[in-house]
Protein backbone atom coordinates (compact mmCIF):
# COMPACT_ATOMS: atom_id res chain seq x y z
CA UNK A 1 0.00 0.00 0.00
CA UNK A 2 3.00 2.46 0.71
CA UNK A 3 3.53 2.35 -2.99
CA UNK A 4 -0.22 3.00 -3.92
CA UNK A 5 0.25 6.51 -1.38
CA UNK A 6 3.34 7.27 -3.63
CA UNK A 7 5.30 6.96 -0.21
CA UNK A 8 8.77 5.15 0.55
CA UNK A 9 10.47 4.52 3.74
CA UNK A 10 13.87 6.77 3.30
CA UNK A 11 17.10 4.49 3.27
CA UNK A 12 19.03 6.94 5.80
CA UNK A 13 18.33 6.85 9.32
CA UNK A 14 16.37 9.98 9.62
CA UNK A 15 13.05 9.72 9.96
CA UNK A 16 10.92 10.46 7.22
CA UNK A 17 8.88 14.03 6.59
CA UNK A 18 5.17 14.28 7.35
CA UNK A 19 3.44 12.90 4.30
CA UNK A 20 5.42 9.69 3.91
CA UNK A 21 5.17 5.99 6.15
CA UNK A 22 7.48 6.47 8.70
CA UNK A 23 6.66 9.67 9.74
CA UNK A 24 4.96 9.31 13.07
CA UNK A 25 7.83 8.54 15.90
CA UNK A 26 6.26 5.47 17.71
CA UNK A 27 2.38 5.23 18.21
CA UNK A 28 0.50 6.05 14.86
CA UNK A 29 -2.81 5.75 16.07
CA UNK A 30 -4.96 3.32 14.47
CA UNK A 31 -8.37 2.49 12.34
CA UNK A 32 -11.43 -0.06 12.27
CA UNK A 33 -13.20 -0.30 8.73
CA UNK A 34 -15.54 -2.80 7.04
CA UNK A 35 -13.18 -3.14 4.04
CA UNK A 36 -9.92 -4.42 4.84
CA UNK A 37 -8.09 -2.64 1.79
CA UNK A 38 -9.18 0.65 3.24
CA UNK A 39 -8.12 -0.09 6.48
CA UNK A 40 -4.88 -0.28 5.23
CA UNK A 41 -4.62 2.91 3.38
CA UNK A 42 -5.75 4.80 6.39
CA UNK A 43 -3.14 3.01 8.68
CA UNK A 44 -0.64 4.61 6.49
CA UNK A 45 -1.80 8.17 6.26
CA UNK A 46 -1.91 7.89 10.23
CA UNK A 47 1.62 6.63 9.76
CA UNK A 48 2.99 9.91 7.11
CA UNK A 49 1.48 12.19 9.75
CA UNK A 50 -1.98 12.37 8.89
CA UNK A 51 -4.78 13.81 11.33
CA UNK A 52 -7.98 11.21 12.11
CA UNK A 53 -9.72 12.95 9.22
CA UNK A 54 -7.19 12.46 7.14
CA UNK A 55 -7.84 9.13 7.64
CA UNK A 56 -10.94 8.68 6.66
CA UNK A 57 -10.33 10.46 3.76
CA UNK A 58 -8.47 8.53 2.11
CA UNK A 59 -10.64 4.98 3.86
CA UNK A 60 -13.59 6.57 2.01
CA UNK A 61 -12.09 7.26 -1.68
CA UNK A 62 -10.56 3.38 -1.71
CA UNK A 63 -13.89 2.26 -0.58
CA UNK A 64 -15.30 3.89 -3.24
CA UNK A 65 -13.37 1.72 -5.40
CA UNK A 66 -12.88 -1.45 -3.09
CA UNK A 67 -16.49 -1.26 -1.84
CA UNK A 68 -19.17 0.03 -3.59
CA UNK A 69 -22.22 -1.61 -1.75
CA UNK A 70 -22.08 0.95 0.66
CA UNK A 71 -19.67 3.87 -0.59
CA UNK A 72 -19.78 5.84 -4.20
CA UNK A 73 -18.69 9.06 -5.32
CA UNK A 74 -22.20 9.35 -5.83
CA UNK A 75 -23.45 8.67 -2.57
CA UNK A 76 -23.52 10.62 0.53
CA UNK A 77 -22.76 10.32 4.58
CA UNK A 78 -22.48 12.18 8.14
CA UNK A 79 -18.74 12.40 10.31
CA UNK A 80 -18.44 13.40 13.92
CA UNK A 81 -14.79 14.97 14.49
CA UNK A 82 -13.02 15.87 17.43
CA UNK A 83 -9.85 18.14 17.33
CA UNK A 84 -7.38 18.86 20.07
CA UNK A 85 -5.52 21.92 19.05
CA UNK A 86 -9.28 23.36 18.76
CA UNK A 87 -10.79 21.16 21.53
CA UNK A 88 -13.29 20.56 19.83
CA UNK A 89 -16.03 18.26 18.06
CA UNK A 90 -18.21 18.91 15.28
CA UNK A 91 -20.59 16.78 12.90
CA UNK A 92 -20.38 17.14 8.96
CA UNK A 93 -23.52 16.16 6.73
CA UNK A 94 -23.22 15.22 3.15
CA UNK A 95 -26.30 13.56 2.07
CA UNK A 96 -27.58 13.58 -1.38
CA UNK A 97 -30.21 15.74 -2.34
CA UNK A 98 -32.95 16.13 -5.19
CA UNK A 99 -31.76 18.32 -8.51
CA UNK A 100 -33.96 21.12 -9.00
CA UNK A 101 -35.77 19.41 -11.71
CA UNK A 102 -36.37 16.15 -10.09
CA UNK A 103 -35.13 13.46 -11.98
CA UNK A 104 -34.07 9.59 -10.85
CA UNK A 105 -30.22 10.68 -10.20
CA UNK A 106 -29.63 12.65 -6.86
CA UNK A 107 -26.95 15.12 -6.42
CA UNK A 108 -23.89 13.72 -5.13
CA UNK A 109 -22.70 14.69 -1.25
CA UNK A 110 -19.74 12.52 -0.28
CA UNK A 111 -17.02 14.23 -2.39
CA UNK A 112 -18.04 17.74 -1.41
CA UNK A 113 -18.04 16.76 2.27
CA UNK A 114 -14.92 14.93 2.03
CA UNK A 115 -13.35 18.48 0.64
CA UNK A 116 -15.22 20.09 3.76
CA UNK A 117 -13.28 17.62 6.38
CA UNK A 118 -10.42 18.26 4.54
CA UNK A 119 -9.99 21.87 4.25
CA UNK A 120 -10.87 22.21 8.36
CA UNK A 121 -8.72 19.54 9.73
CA UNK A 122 -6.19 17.82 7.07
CA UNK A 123 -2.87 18.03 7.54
CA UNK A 124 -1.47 15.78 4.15
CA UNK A 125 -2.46 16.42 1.13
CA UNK A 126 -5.46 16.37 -0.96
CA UNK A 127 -3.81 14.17 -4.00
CA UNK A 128 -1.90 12.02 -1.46
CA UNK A 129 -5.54 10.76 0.37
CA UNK A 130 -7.70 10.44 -3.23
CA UNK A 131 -4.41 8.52 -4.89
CA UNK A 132 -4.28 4.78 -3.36
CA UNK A 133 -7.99 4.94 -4.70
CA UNK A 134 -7.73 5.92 -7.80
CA UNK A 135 -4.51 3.39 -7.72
CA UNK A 136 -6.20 0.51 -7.25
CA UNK A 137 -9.27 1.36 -9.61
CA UNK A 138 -6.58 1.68 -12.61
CA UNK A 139 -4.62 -0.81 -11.78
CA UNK A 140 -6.75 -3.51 -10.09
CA UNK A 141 -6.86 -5.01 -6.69
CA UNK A 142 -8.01 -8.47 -5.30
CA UNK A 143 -11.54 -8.68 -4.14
CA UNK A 144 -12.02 -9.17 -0.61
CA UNK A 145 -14.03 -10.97 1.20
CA UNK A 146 -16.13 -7.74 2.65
CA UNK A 147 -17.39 -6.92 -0.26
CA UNK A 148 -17.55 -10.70 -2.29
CA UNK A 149 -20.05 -11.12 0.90
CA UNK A 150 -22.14 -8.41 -0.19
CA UNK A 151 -21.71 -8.89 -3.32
CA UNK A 152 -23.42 -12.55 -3.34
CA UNK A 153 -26.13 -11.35 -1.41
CA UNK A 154 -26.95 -8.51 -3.37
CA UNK A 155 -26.93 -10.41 -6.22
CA UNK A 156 -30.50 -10.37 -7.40
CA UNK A 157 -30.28 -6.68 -7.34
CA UNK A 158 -27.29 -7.02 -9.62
CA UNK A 159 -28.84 -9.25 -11.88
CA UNK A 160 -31.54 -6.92 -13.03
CA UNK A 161 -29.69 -4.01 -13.74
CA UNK A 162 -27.13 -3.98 -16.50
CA UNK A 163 -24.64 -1.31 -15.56
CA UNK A 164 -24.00 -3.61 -12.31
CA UNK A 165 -23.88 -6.03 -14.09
CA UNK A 166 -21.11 -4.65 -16.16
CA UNK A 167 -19.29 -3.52 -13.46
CA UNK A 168 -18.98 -6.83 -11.37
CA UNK A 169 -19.34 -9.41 -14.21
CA UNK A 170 -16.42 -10.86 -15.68
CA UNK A 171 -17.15 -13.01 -19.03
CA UNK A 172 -14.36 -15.97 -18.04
CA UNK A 173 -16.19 -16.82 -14.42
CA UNK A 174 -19.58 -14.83 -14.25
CA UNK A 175 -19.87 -12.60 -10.79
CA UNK A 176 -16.66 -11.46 -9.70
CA UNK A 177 -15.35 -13.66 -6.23
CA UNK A 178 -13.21 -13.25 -3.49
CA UNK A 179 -9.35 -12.96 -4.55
CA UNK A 180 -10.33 -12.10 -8.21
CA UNK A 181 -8.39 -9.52 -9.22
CA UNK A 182 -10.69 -6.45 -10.14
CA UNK A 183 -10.41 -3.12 -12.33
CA UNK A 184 -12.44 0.07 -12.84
CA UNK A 185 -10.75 2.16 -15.78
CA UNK A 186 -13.87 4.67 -15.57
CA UNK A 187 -14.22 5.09 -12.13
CA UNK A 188 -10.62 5.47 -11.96
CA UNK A 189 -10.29 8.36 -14.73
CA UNK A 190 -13.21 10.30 -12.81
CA UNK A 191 -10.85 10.22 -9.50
CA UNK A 192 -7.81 11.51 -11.60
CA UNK A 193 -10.13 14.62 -12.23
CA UNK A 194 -10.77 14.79 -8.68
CA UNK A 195 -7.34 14.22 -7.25
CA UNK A 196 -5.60 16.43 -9.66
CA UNK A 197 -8.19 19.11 -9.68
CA UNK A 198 -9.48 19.08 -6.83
CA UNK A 199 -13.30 17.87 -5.01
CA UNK A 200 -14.48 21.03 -7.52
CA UNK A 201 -14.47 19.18 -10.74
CA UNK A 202 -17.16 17.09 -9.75
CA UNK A 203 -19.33 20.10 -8.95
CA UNK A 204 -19.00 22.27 -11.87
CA UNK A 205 -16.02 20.92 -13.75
CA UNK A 206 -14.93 18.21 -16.54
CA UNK A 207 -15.84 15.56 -14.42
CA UNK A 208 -19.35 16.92 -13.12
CA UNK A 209 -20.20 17.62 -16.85
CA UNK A 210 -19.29 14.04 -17.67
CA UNK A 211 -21.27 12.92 -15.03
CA UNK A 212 -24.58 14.63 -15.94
CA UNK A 213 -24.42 13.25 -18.91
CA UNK A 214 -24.01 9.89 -18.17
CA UNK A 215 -26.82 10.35 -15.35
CA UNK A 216 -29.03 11.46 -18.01
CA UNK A 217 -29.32 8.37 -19.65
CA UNK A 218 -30.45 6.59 -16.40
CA UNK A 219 -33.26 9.52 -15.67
CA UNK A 220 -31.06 12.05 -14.46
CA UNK A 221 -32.12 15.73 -14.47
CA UNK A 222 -28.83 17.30 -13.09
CA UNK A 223 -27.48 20.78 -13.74
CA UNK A 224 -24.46 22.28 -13.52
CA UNK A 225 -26.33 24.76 -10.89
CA UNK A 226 -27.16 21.89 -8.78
CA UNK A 227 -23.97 20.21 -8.90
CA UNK A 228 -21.84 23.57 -8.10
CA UNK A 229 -24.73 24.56 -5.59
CA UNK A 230 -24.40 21.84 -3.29
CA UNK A 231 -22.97 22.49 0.20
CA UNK A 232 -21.94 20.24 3.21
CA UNK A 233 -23.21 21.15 6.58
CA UNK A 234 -21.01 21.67 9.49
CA UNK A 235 -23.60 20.83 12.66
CA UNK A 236 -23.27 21.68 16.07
CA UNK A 237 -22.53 18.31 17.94
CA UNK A 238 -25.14 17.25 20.47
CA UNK A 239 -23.74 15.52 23.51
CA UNK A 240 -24.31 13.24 26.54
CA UNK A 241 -21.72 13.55 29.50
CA UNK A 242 -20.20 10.56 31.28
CA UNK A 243 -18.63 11.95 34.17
CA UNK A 244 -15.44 13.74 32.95
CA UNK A 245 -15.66 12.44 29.17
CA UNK A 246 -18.61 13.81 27.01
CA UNK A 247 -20.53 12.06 23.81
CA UNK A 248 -20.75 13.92 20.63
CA UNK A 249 -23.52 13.11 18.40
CA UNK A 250 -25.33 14.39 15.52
CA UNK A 251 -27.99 16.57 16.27
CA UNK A 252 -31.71 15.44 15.59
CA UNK A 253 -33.56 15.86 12.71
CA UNK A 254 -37.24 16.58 12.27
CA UNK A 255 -37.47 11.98 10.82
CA UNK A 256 -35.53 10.99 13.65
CA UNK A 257 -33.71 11.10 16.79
CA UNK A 258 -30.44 9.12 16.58
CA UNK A 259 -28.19 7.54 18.23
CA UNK A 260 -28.68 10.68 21.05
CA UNK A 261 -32.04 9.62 22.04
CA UNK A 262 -30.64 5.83 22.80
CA UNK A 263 -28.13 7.42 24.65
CA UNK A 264 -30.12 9.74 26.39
CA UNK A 265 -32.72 7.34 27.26
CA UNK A 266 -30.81 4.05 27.84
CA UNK A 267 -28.90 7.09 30.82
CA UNK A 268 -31.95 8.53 32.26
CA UNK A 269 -32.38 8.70 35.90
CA UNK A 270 -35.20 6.36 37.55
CA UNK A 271 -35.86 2.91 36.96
CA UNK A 272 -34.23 2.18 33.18
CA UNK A 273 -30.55 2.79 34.90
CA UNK A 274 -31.68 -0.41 37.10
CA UNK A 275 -30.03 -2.88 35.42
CA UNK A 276 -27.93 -3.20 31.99
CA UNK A 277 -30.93 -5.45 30.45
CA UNK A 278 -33.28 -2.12 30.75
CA UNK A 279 -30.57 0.32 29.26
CA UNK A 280 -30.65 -1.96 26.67
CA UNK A 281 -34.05 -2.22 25.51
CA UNK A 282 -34.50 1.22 26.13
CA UNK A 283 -32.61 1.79 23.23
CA UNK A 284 -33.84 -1.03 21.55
CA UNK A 285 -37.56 0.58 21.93
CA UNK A 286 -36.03 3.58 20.26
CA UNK A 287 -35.33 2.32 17.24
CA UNK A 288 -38.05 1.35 14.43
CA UNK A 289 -35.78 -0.05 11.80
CA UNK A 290 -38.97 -0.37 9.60
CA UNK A 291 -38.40 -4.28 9.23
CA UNK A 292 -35.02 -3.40 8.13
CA UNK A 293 -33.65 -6.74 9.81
CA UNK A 294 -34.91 -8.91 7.10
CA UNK A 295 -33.08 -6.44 4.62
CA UNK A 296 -29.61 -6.41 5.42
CA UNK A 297 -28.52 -7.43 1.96
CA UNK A 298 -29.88 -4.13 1.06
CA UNK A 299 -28.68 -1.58 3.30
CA UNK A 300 -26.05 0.42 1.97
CA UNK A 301 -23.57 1.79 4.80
CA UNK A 302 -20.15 1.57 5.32
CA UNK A 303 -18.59 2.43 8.85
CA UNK A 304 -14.86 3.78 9.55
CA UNK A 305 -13.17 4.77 12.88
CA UNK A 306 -9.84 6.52 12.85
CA UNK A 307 -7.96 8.12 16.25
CA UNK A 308 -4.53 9.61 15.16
CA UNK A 309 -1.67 10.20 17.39
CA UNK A 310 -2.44 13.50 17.16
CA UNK A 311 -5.12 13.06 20.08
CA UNK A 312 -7.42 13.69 17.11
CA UNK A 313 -10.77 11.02 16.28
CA UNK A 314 -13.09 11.24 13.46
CA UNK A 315 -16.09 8.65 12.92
CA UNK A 316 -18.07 8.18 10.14
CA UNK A 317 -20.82 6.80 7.96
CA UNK A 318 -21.22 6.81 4.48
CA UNK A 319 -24.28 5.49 2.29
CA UNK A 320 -25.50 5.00 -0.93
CA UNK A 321 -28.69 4.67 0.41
CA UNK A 322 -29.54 0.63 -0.34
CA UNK A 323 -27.05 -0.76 -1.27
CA UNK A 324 -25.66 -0.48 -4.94
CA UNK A 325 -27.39 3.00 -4.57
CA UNK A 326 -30.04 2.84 -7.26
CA UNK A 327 -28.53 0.20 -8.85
CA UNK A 328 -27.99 2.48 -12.14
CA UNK A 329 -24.90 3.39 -13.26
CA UNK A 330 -24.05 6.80 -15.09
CA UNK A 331 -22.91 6.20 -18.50
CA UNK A 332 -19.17 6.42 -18.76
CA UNK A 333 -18.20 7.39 -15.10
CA UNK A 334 -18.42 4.02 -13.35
CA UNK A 335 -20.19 5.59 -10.80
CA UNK A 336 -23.24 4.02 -9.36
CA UNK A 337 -26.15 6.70 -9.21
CA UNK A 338 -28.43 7.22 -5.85
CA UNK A 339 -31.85 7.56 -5.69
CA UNK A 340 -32.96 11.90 -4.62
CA UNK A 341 -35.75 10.31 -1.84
CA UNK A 342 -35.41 8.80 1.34
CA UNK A 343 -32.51 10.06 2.97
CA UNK A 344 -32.34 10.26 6.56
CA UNK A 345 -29.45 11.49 8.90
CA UNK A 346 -30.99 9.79 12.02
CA UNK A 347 -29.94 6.80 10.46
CA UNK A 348 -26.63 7.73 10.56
CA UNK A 349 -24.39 6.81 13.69
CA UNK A 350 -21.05 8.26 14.22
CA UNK A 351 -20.13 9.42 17.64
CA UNK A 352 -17.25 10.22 19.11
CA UNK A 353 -16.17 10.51 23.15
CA UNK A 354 -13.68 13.05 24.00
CA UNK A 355 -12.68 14.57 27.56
CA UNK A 356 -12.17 18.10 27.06
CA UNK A 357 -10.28 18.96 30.36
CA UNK A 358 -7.48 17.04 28.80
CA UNK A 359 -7.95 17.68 25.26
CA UNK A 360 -8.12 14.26 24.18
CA UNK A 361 -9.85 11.67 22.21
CA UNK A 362 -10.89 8.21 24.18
CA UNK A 363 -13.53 6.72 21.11
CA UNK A 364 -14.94 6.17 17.71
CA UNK A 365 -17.46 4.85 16.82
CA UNK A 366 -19.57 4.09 13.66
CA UNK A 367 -22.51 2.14 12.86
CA UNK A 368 -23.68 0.82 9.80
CA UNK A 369 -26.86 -1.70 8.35
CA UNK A 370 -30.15 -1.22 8.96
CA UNK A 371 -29.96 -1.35 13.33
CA UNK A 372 -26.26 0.59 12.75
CA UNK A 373 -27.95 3.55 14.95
CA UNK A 374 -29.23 1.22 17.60
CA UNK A 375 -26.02 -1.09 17.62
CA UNK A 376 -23.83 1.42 18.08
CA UNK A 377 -25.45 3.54 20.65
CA UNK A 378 -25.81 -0.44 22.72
CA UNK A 379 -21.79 -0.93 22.08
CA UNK A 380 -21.30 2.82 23.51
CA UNK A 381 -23.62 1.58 26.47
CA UNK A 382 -21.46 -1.40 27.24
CA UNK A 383 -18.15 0.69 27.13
CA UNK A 384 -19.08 3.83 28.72
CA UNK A 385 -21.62 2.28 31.28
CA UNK A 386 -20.85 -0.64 32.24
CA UNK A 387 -16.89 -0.69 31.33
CA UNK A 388 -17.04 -4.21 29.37
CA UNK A 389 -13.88 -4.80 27.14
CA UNK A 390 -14.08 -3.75 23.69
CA UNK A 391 -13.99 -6.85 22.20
CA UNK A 392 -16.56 -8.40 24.29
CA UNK A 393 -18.91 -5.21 23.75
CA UNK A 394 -18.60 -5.08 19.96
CA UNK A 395 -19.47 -9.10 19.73
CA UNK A 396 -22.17 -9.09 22.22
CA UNK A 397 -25.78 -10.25 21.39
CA UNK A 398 -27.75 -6.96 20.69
CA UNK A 399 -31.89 -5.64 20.96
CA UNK A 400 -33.83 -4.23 18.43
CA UNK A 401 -37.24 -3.57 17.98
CA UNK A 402 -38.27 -5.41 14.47
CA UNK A 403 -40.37 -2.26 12.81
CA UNK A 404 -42.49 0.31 14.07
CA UNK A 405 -44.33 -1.01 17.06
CA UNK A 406 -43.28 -4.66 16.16
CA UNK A 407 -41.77 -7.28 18.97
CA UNK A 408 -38.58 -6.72 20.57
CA UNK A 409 -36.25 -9.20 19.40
CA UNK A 410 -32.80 -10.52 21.40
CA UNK A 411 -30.13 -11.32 18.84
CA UNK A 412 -28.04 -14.75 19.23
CA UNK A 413 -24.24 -13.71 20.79
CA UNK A 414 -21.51 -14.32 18.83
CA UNK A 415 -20.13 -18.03 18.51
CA UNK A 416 -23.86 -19.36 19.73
CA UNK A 417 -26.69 -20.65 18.75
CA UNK A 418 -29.46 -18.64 17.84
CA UNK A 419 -32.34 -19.25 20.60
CA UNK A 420 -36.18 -19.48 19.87
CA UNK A 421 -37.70 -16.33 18.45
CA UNK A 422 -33.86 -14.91 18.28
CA UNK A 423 -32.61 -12.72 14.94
CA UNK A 424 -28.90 -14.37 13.83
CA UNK A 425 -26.08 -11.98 14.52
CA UNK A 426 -25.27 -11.57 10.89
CA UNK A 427 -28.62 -9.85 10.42
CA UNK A 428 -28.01 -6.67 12.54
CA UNK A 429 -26.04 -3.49 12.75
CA UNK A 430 -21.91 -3.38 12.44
CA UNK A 431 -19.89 -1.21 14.17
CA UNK A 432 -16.37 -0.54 14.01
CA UNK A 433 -14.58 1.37 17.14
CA UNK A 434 -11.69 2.65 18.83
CA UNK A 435 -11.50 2.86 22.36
CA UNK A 436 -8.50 4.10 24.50
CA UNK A 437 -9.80 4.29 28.33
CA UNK A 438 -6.70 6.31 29.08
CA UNK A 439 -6.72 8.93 25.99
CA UNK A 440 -5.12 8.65 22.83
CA UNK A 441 -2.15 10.76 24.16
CA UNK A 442 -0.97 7.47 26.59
CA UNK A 443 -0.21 5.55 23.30
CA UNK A 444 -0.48 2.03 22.13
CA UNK A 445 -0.85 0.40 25.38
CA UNK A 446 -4.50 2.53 26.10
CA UNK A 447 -5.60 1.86 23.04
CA UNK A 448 -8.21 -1.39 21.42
CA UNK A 449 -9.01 -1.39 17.80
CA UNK A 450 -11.68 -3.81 16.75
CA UNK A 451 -14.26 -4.34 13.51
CA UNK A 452 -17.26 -5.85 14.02
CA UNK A 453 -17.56 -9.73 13.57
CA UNK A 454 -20.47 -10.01 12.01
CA UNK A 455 -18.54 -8.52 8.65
CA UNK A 456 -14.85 -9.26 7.31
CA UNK A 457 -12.89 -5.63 8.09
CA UNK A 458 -10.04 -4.60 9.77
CA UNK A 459 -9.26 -2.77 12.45
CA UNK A 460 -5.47 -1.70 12.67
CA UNK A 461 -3.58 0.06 14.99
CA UNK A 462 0.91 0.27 15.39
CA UNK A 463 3.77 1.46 16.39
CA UNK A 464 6.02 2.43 14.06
């Protein structure tokens, strides 16, 4: 991967400058993502001096590439970020929205927002974070098993469209498989236009022109005005304090309450702080998933978790909505296309836990699949409350409430047998977290990385 960031280790003893591996003196920091390839290219950005958003950066434009079920230049997403040499934590909201004149094809959020996070708190390099990306889409990269997962069990959706099709057929073995090697010569020229231009050409330049015309032949009605109109939203965090360490969240909205209102409620004083059981349902209760539990093969998240050794964290969750987006792809970009309706930032579930006597980062977390909100909130719950390991907490048999005013349903732990009337583990939320008890500061030794094991990420963390 050091050669996909364009980065070598120097052959002299000196330690390398910022912006190539080496960089960071000792603890790095580290990352938990659903795709394994991306968790690698973030582990080196940490490692060339990158900040926690840097990061993610750079985790979401491989994804884009490595794993398109739940992340597309096309798509959309919401980031909580904390920053020491501020002290302090913000959200960042990049959804897609409608075009002007309606239209199948919604405007794109996730490249726009990843410029936002960028411009605020990067430290390396704009080309540097979009390159390993654009690398690997030109040049090809071995399926993994993340996305060959979703992949087979998307597969009807695939099937009936025939830009998927194109994309993830091969016509020597059908459906593309786990270890198949794997290229994207569109997608890739679109992220030369971004990395070498800049997040603008997508919104107003070569790239966003080429785009609306390829959208228009899948019922697109984008304009150039809606493309260069579009604007991420910084959001004042909403929080929940746990003695000297506060919760950031992102604020309600007028469909939802969040992970926040699990929080809050699973915490409030009287009879629900009784036991750990009631915390838990609590938040199970506050979560309608719509019947989302018998969808997972459609929900179209991806979660990443990066703390740098900066003291800095940054959680986040992109979408494409279902997953596969719309499941139409704009002619000539190899960029799968999202639907304008039905987005819905409660859905989203970064948080991030920061004590900011000491100016430090403790955790990340982010949630993704239809109960990401509610598993998330229940893995915070179990760290923050009741001071269960990380690994233990992220594994653990979850609640949710199977759709609006439907039963509330106990899923079977990890490694067991699914009782009676229990929903298997595979069919919930994923989370991927950080968690350093002592601060981020204290180093490798405070620190637990961990990915969710209901998927097949990564969660990295060294010292270099």
């Amino acid at each position: 991967m050091g050669a996909a960031l364009g980065i070598f280790l120097s052959a002299c003893d000196e330690r390398p400058p910022v912006g190539e591996i080496g960089a960071v003196d000792g603890f790095i920091g580290g990352v938990s993502v659903e795709e394994p390839h991306a968790a690698v290219v973030a582990r080196d950005v940490l490692s060339a001096g990158g900040t926690a958003s840097d990061a993610v950066i750079a985790a979401f434009f491989t994804l884009s590439v490595t794993y398109p079920v739940g992340a597309g230049l096309a798509g959309g997403g919401a980031c909580v970020v904390y920053d020491p040499a501020t002290n302090q934590a913000q959200g960042l909201e990049f959804l897609p929205r409608p075009a002007a004149s309606g239209g199948a094809v919604a405007v794109p959020g996730v490249v726009r927002g990843m410029a936002a996070l960028h411009a605020r708190y990067g430290r390396l390099g704009w080309g540097a974070l979009v390159a390993p990306g654009e690398r690997m889409a030109r040049f090809g990269h071995n399926v993994s098993r993340a996305f060959a997962r979703r992949l087979q069990a998307s597969e009807g959706t695939v099937l009936r469209e025939a830009g998927l099709r194109g994309l993830f057929e091969t016509r020597e073995r059908g459906m593309i498989r786990e270890g198949d090697p794997w290229t994207q010569v569109e997608l890739a020229s679109m992220l030369t236009q971004i990395r070498s231009k800049g997040a603008g050409d997508l919104y107003g330049g070569t790239a966003g022109r080429i785009f609306i015309d390829g959208a228009e032949a899948v019922g697109g009605k984008l304009t150039l005005a809606d493309l260069r109109g579009y604007r991420a939203n910084w959001l004042e965090s909403q929080q929940v304090e746990f003695g000297q360490e506060v919760a950031h969240f992102l604020p309600a909205t007028p469909e939802g309450l969040g992970v926040l209102h699990g929080l809050a409620t699973a915490l409030r004083p009287g009879d629900v702080r009784a036991s750990a059981d009631g915390r838990v349902q609590a938040i199970a209760e506050a979560y309608g998933s719509g019947g989302g539990v018998t969808r997972q093969a459609e929900s179209g998240e991806v979660g990443v978790a990066a703390g740098a050794a900066d003291g800095s964290v940054a959680a986040c969750t992109f979408t494409m909505g279902r997953a596969f987006g719309s499941g139409r792809v704009a002619r000539g970009t190899g960029l799968v296309t999202t639907s304008p309706e039905g987005w819905d930032r409660a859905r989203l579930s970064p948080l991030v836990v920061v004590n900011p006597n000491v100016n430090q980062g403790y955790l990340a977390l982010a949630g993704s699949g239809p109960a990401g909100a509610s598993a998330a909130a229940q893995v915070a719950i179990d760290l923050l409350e009741e001071s269960r390991p990380l690994d233990e907490a992220i594994g653990a048999g979850r609640l949710l409430r199977l759709g609006t005013g439907g039963d509330i349903r106990q899923e079977a732990r990890e490694g067991s047998a699914p009782a009676s009337g229990a929903t298997p583990a595979k069919s919930l939320g994923r989370v991927q977290a950080i968690w350093c008890p002592a601060g981020l500061f204290r180093g490798a030794d405070s620190c637990r990385f961990a990915t969710d094991p209901r998927g097949f990420g990564l969660a990295l963390g060294a010292a270099l």
